[in-house]
PDB file of N, CA and C in Angstrom:
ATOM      1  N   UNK A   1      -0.872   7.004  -1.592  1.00  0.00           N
ATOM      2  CA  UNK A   1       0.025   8.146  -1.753  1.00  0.00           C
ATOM      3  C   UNK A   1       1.013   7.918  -2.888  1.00  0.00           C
ATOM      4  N   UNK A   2       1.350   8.976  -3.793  1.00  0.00           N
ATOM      5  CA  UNK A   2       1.727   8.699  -5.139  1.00  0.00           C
ATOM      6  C   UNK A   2       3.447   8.772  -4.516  1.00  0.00           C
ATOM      7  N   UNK A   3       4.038   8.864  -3.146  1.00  0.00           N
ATOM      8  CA  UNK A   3       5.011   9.490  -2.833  1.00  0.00           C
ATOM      9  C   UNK A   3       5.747   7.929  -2.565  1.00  0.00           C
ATOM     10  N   UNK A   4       4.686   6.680  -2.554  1.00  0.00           N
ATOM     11  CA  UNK A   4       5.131   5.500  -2.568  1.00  0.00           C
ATOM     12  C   UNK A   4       6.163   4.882  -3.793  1.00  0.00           C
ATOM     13  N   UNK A   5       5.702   5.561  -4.620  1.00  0.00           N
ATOM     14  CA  UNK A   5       6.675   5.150  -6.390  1.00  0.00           C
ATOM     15  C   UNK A   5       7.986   5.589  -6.052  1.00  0.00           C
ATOM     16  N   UNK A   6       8.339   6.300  -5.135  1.00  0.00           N
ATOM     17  CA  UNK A   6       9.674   6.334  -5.301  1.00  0.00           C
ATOM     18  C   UNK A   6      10.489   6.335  -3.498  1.00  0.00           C
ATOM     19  N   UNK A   7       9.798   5.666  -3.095  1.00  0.00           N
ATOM     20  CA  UNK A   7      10.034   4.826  -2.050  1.00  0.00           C
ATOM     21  C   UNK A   7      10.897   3.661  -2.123  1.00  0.00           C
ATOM     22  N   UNK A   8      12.268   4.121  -1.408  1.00  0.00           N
ATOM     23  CA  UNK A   8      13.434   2.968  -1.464  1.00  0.00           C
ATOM     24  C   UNK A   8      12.674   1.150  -1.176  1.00  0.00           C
ATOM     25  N   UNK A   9      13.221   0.257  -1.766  1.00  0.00           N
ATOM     26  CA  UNK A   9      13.038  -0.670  -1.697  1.00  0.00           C
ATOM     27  C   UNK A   9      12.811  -1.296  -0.215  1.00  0.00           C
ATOM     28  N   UNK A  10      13.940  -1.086   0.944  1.00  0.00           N
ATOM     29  CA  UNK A  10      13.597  -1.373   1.748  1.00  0.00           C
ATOM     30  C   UNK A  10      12.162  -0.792   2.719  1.00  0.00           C
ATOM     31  N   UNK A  11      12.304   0.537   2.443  1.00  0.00           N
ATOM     32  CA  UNK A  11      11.210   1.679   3.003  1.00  0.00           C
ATOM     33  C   UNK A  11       9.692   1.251   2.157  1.00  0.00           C
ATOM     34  N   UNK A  12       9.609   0.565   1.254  1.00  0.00           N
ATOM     35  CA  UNK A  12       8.467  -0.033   0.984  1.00  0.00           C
ATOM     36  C   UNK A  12       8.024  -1.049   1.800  1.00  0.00           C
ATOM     37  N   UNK A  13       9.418  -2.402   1.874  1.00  0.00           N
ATOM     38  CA  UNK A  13       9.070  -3.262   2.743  1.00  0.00           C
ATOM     39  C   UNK A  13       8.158  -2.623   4.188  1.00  0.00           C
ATOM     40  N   UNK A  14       9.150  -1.793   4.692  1.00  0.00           N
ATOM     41  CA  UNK A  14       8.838  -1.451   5.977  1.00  0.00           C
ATOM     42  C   UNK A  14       7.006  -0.883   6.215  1.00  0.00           C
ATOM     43  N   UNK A  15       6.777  -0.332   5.102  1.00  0.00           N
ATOM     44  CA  UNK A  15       5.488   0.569   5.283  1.00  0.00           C
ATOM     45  C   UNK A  15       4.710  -0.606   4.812  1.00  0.00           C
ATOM     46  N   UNK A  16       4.602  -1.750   4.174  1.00  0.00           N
ATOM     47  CA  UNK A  16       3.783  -2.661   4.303  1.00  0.00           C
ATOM     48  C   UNK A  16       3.540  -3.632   4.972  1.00  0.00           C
ATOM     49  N   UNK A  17       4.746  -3.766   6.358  1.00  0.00           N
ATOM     50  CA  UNK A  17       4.368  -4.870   6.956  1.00  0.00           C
ATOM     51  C   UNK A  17       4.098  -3.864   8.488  1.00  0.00           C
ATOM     52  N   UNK A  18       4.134  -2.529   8.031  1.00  0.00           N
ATOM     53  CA  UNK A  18       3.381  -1.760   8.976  1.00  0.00           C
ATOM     54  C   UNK A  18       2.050  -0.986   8.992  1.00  0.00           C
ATOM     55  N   UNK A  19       1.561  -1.317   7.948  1.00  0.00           N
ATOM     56  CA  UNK A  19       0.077  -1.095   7.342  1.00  0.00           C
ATOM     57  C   UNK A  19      -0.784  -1.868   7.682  1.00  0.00           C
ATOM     58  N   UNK A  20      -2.075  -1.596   8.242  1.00  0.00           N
ATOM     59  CA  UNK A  20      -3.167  -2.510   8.719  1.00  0.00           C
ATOM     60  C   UNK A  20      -3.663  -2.834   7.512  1.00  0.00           C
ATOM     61  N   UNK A  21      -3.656  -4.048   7.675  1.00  0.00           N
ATOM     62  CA  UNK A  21      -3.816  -4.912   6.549  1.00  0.00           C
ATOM     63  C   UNK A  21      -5.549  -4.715   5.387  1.00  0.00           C
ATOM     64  N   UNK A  22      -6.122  -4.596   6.215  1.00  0.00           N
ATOM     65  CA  UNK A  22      -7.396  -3.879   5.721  1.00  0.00           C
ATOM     66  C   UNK A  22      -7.453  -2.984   4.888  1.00  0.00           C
ATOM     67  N   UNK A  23      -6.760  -1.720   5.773  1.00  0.00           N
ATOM     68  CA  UNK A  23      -6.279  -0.411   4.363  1.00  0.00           C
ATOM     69  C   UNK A  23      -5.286  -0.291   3.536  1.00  0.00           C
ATOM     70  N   UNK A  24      -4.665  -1.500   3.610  1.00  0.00           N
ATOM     71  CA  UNK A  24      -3.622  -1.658   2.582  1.00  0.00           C
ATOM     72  C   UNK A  24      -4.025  -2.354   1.363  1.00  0.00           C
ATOM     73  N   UNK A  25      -5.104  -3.030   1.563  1.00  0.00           N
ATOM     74  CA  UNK A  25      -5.966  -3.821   0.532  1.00  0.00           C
ATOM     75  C   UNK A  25      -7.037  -3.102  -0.245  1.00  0.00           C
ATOM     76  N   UNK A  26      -7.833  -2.151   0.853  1.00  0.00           N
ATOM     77  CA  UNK A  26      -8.663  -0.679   0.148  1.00  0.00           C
ATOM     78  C   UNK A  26      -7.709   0.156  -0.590  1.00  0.00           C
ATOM     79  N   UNK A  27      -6.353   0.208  -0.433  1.00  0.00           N
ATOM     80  CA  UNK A  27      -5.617   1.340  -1.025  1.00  0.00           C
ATOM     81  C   UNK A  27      -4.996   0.544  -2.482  1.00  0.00           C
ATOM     82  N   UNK A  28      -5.205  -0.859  -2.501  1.00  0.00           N
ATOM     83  CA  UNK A  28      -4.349  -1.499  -3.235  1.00  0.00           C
ATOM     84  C   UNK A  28      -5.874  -1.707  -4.301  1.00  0.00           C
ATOM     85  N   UNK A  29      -6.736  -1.776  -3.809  1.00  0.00           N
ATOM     86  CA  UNK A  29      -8.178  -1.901  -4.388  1.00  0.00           C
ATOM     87  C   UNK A  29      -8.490  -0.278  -5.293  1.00  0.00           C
ATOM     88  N   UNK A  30      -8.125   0.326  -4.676  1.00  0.00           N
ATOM     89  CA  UNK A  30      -8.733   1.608  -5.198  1.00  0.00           C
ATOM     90  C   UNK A  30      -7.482   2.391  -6.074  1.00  0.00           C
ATOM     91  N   UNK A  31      -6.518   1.639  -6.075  1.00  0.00           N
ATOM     92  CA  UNK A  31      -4.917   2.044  -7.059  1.00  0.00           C
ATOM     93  C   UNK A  31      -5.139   1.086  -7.832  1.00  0.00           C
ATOM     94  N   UNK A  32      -5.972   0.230  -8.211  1.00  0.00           N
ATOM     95  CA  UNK A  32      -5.661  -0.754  -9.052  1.00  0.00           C
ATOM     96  C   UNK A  32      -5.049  -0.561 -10.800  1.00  0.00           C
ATOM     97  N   UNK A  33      -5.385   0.675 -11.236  1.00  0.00           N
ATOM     98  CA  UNK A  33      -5.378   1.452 -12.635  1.00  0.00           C
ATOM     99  C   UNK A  33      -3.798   1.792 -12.545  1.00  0.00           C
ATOM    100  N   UNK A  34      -3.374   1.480 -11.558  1.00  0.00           N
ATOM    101  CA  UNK A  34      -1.613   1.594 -11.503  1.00  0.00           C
ATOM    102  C   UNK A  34      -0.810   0.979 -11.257  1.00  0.00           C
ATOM    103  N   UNK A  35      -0.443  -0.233 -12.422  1.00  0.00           N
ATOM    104  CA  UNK A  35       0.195  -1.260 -12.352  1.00  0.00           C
ATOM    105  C   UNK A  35       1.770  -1.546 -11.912  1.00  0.00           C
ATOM    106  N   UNK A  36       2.389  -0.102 -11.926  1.00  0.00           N
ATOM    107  CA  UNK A  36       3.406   0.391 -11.218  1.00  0.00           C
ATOM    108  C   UNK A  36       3.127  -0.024  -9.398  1.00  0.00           C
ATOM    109  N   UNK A  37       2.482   0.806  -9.488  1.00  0.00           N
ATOM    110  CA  UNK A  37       2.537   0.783  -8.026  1.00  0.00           C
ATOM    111  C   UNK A  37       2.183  -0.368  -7.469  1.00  0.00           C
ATOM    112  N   UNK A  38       0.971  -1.074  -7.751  1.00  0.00           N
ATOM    113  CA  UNK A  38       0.427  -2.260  -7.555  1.00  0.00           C
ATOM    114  C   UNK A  38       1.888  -3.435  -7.396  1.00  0.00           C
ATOM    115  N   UNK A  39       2.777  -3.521  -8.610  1.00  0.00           N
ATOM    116  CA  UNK A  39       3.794  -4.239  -8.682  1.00  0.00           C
ATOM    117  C   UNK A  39       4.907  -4.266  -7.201  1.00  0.00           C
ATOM    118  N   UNK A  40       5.199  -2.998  -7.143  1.00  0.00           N
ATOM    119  CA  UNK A  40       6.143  -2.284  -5.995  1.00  0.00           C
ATOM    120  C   UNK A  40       5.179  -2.676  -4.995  1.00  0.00           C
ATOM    121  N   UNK A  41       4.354  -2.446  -4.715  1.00  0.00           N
ATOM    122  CA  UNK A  41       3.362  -2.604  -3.388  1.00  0.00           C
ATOM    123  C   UNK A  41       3.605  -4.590  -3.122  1.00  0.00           C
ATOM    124  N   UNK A  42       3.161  -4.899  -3.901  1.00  0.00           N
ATOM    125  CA  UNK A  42       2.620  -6.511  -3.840  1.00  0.00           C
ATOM    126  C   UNK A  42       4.402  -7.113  -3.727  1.00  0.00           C
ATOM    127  N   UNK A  43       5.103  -6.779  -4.464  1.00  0.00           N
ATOM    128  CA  UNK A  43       6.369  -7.405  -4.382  1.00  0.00           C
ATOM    129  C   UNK A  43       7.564  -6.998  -3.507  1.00  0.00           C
ATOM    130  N   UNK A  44       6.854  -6.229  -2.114  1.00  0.00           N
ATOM    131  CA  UNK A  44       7.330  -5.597  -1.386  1.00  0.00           C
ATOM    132  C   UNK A  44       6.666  -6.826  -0.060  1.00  0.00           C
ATOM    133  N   UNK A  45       5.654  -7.282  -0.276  1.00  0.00           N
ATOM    134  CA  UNK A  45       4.997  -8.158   0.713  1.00  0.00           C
ATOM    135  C   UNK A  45       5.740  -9.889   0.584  1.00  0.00           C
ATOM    136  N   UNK A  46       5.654 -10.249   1.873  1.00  0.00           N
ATOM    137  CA  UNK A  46       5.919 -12.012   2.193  1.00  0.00           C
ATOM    138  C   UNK A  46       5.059 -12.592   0.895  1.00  0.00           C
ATOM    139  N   UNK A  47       5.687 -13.800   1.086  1.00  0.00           N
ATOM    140  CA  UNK A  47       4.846 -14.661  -0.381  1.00  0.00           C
ATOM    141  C   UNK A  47       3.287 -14.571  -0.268  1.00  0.00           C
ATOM    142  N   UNK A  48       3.313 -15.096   1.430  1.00  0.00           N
ATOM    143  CA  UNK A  48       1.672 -15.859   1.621  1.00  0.00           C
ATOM    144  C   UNK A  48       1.338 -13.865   2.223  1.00  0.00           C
ATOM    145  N   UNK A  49       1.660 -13.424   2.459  1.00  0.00           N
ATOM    146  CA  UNK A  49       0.852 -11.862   2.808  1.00  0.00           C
ATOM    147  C   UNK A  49       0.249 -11.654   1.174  1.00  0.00           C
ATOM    148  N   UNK A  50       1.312 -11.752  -0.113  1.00  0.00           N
ATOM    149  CA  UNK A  50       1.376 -11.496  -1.460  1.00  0.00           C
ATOM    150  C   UNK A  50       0.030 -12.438  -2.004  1.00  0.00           C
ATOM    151  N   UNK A  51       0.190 -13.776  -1.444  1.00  0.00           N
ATOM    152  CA  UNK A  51      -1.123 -14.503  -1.648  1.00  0.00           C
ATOM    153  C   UNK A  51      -2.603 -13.939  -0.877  1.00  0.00           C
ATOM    154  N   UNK A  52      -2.248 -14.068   0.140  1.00  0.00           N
ATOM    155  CA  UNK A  52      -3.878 -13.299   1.187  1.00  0.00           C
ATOM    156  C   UNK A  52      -4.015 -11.921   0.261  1.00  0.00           C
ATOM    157  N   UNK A  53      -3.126 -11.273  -0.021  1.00  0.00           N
ATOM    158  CA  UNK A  53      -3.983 -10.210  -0.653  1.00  0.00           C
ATOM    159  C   UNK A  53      -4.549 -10.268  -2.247  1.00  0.00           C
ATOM    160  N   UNK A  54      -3.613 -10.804  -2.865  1.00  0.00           N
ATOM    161  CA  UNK A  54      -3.805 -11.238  -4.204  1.00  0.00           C
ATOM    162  C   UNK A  54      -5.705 -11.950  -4.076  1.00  0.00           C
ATOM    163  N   UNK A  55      -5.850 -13.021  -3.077  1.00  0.00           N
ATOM    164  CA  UNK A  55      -7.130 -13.690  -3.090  1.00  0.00           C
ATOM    165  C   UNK A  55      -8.302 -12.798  -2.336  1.00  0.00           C
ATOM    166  N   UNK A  56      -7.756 -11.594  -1.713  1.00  0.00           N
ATOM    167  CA  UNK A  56      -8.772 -10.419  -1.286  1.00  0.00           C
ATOM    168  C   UNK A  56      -9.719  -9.718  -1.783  1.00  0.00           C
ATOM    169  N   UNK A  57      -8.215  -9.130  -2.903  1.00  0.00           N
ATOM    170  CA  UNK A  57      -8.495  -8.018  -4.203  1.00  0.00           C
ATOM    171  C   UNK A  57      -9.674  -8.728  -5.014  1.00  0.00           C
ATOM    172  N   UNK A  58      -9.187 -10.100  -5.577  1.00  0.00           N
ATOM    173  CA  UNK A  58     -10.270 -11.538  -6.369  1.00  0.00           C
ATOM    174  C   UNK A  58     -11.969 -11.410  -5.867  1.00  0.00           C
ATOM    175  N   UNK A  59     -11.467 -11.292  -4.373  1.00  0.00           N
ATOM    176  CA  UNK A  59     -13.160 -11.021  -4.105  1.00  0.00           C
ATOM    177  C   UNK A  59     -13.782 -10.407  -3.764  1.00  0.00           C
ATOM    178  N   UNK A  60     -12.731  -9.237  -4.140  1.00  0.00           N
ATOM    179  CA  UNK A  60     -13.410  -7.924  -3.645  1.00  0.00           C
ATOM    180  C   UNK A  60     -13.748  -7.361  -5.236  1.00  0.00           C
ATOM    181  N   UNK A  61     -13.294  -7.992  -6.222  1.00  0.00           N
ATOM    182  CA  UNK A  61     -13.471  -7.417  -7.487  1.00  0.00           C
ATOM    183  C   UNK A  61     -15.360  -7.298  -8.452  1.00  0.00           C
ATOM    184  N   UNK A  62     -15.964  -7.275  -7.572  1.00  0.00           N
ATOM    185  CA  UNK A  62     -17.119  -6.712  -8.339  1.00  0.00           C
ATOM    186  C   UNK A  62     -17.452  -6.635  -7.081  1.00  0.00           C
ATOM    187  N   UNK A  63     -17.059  -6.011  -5.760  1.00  0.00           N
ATOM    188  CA  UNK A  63     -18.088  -5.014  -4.583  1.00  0.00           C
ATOM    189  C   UNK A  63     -17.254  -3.748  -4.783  1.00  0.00           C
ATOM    190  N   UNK A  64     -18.026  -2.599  -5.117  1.00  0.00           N
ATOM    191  CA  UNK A  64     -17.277  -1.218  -4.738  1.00  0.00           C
ATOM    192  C   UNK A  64     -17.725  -0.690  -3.777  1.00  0.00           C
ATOM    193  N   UNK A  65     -16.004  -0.211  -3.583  1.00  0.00           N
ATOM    194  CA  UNK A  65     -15.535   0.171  -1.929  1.00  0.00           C
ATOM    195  C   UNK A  65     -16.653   2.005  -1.931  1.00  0.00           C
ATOM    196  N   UNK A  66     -16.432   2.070  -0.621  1.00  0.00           N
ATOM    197  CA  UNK A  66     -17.457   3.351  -0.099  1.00  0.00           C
ATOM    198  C   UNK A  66     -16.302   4.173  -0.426  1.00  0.00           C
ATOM    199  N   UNK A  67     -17.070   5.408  -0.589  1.00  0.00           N
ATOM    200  CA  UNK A  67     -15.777   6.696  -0.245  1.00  0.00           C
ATOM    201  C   UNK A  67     -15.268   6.565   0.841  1.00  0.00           C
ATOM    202  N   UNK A  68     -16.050   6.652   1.955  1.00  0.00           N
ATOM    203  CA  UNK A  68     -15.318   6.633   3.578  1.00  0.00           C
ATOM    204  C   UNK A  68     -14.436   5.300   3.635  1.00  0.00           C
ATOM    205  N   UNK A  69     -14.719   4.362   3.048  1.00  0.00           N
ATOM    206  CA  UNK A  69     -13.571   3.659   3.214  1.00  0.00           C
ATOM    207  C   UNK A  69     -12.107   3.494   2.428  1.00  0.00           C
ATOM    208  N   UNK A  70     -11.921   4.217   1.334  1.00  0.00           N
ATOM    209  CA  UNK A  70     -11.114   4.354   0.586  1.00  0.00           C
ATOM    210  C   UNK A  70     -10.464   5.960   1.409  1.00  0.00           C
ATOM    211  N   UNK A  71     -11.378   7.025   1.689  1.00  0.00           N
ATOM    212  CA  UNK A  71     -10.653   7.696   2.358  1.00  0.00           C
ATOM    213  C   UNK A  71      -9.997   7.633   3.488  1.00  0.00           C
ATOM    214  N   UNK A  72     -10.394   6.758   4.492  1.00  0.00           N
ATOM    215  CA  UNK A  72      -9.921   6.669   5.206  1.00  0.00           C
ATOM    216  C   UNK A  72      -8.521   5.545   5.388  1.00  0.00           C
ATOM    217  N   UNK A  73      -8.535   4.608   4.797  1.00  0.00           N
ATOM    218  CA  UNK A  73      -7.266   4.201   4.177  1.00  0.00           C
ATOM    219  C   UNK A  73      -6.268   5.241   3.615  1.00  0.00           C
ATOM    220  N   UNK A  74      -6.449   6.503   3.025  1.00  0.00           N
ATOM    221  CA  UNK A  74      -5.804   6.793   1.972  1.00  0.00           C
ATOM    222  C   UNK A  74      -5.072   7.812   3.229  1.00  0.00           C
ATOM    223  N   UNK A  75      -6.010   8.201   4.295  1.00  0.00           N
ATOM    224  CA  UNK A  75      -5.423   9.540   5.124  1.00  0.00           C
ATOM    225  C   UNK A  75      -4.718   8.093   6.116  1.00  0.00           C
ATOM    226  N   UNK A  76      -4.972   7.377   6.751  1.00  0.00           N
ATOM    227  CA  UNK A  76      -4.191   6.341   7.855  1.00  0.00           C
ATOM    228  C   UNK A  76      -3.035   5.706   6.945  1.00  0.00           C
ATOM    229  N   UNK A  77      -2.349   5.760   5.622  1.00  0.00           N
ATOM    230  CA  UNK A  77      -1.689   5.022   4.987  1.00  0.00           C
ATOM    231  C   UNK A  77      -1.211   6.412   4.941  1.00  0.00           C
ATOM    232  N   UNK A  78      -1.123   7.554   5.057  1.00  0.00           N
ATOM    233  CA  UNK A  78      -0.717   8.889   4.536  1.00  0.00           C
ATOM    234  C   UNK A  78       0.456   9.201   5.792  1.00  0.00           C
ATOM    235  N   UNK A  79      -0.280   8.652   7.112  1.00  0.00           N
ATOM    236  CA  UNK A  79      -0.256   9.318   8.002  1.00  0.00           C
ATOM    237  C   UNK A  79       0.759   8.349   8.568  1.00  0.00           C
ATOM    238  N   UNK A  80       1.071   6.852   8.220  1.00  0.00           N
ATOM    239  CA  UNK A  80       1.947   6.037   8.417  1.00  0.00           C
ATOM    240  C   UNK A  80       3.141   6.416   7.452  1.00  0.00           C
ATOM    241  N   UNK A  81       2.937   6.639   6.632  1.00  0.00           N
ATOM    242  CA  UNK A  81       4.377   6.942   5.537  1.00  0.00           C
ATOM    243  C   UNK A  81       4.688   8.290   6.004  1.00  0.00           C
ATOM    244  N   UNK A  82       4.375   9.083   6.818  1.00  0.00           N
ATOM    245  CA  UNK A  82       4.834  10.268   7.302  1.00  0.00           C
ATOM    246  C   UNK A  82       5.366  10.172   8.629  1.00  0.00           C
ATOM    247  N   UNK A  83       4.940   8.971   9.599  1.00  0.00           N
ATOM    248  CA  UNK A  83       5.696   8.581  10.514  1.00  0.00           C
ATOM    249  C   UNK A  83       6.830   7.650  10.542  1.00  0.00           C
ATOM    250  N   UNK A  84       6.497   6.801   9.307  1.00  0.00           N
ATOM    251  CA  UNK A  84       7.634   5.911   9.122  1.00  0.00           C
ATOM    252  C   UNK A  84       9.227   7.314   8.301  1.00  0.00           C
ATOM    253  N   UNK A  85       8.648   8.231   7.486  1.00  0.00           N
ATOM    254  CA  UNK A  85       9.680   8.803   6.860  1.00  0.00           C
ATOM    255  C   UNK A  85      10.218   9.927   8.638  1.00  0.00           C
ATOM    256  N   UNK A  86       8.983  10.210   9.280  1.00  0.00           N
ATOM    257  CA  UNK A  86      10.107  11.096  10.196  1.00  0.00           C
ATOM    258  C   UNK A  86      11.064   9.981  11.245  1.00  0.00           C
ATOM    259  N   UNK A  87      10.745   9.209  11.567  1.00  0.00           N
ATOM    260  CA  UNK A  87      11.403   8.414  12.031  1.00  0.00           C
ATOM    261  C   UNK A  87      13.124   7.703  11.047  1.00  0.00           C
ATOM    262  N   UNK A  88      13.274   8.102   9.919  1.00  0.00           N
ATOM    263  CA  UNK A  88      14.174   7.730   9.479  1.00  0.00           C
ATOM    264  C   UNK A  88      13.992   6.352   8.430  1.00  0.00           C
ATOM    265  N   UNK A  89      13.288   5.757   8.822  1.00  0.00           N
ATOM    266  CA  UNK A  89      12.811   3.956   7.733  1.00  0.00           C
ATOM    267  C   UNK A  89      12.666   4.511   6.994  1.00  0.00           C
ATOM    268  N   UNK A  90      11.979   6.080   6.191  1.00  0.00           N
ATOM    269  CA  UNK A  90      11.603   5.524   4.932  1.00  0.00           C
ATOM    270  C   UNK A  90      13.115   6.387   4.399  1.00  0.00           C
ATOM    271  N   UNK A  91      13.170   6.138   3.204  1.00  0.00           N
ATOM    272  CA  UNK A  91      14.220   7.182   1.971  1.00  0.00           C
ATOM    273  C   UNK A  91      13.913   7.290   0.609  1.00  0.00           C
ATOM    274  N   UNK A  92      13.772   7.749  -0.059  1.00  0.00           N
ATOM    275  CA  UNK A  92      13.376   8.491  -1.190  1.00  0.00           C
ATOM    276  C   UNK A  92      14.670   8.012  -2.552  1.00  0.00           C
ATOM    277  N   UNK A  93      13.647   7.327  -3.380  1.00  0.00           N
ATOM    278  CA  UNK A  93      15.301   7.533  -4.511  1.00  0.00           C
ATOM    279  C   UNK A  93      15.138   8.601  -5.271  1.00  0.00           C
ATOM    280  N   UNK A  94      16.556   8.941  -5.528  1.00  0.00           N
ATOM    281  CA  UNK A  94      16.586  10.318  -6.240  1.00  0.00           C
ATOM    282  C   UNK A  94      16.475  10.383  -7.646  1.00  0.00           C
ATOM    283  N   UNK A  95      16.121   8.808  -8.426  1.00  0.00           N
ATOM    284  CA  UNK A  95      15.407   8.938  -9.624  1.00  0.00           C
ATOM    285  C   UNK A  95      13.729   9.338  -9.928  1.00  0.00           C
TER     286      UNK A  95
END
């Protein structure tokens, strides 16, 4: 979700250590062409979470992902940043 780029610092933390780790790696796999986000995403994670995924992406880099699995990451990661924002965790910067 492109609504992550401007996702407060802490409200990033929060939506990645509340993301199943699986579709956070398909979503981080299939955003890869966005080094923005990729940055904010990865430097929002624990060191060794930042390592396990960093060595994921490595070997996941010449298998491509299915549609159904990139979609379905993209709607369950959609559907968490819409529960984390009604609940109050997430906030929006106004740049």
């Amino acid at each position: 979700p492109v609504r992550l780029k401007h996702v407060t610092g802490p409200g990033v933390q929060a939506f990645v250590k509340s993301a199943d780790r699986n579709e956070l790696v398909a979503f981080l796999k299939a955003t890869e062409k966005d080094p923005d986000l990729q940055k904010r995403l990865q430097g929002a994670m624990e060191p060794a979470a930042r390592k396990a995924t960093v060595d994921e992406l490595g070997k996941m880099a010449k298998v491509e992902q299915t549609p159904a699995t990139i979609e379905r990451a993209f709607k369950h990661l959609s559907l968490l940043l819409n529960d984390l924002e009604a609940k109050g965790i997430i906030a929006y910067d106004n740049g």
